[in-house]
Protein backbone atom coordinates (compact mmCIF):
# COMPACT_ATOMS: atom_id res chain seq x y z
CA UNK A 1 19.18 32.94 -29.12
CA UNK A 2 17.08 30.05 -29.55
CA UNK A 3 17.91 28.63 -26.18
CA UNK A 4 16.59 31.60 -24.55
CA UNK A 5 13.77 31.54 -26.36
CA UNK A 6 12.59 28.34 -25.86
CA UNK A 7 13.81 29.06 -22.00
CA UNK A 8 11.51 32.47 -21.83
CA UNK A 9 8.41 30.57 -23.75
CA UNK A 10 8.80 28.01 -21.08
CA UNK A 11 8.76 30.05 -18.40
CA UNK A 12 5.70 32.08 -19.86
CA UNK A 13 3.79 29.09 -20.34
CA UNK A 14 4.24 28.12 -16.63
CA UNK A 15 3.44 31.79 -15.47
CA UNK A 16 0.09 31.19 -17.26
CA UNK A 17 -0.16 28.11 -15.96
CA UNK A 18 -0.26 29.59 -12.66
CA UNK A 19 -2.55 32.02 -14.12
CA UNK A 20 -5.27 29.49 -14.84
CA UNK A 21 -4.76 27.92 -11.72
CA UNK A 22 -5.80 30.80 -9.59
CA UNK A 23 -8.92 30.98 -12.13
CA UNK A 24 -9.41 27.60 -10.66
CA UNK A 25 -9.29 28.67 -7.01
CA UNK A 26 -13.01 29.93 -7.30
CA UNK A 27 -14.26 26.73 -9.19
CA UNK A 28 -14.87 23.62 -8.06
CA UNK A 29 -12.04 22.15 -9.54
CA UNK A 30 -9.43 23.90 -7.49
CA UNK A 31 -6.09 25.31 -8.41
CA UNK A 32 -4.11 22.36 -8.24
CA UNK A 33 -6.10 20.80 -10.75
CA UNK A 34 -6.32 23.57 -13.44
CA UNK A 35 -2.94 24.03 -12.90
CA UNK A 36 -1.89 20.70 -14.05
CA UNK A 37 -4.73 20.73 -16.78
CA UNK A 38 -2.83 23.89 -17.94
CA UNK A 39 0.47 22.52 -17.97
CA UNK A 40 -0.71 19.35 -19.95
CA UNK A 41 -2.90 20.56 -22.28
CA UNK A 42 -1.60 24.54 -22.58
CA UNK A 43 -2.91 27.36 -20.65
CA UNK A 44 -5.83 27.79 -23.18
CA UNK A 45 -7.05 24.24 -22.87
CA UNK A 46 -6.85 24.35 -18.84
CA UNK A 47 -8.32 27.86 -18.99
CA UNK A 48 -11.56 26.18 -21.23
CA UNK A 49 -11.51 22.86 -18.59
CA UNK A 50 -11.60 25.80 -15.40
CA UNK A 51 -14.24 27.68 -16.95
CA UNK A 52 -16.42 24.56 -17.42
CA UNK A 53 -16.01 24.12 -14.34
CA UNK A 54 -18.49 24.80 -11.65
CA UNK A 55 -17.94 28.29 -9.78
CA UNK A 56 -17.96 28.10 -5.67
CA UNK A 57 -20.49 29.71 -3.73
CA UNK A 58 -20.42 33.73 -3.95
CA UNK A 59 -18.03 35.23 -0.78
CA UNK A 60 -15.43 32.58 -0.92
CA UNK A 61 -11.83 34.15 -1.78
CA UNK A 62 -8.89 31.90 -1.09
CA UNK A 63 -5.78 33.58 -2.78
CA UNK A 64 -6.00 37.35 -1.31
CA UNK A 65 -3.92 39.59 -3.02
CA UNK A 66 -1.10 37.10 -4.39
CA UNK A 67 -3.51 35.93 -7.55
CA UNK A 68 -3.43 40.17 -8.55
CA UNK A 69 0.89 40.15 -8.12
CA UNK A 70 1.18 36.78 -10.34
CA UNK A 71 -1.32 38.40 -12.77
CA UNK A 72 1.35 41.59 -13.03
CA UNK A 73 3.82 39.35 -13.21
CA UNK A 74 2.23 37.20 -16.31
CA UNK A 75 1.43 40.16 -18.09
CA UNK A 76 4.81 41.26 -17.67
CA UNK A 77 6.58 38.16 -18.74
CA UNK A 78 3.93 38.19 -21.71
CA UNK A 79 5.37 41.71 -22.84
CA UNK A 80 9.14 40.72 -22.60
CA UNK A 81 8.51 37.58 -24.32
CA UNK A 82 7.25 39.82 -27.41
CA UNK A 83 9.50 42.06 -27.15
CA UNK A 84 12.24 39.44 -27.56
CA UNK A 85 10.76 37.58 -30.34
CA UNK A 86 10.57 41.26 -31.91
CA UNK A 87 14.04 41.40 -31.28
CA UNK A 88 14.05 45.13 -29.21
């Protein structure tokens, strides 16, 4: 049980990382680097380093659709991860 938790927490923490990232994509500091940012100092840290960041001109959209379907699939992850801690 403790496995899998630590397994699902992991992969959580990586969806948000991936989360953050796309954040990134409109900011000057670019996915790849908010990404990593998130992974090494948590999602919340890289989510304060992207938003200090400074946003790229108005119009420009790099990610399409795909940033909405990993959002989903965060949120989603996010709500199973609970759910398991909660023990349903």
């Amino acid at each position: 049980m403790v496995l899998s938790l630590l397994i699902f927490g992991l992969l959580t923490g990586s969806l948000w990382a991936v989360v953050v990232g796309l954040f990134g994509a409109s900011r000057k500091i670019g996915f790849g680097w908010a990404f990593v940012l998130s992974l090494l100092l948590t999602p919340i840290g890289g989510l304060i380093c992207t938003l200090l960041s400074d946003p790229l001109p108005a119009g420009e959209r790099r990610w399409g659709c795909i940033a909405n379907l990993i959002l989903i699939g965060a949120v989603a992850t996010l709500v199973l991860f609970v759910l398991a801690l909660l023990g349903l």
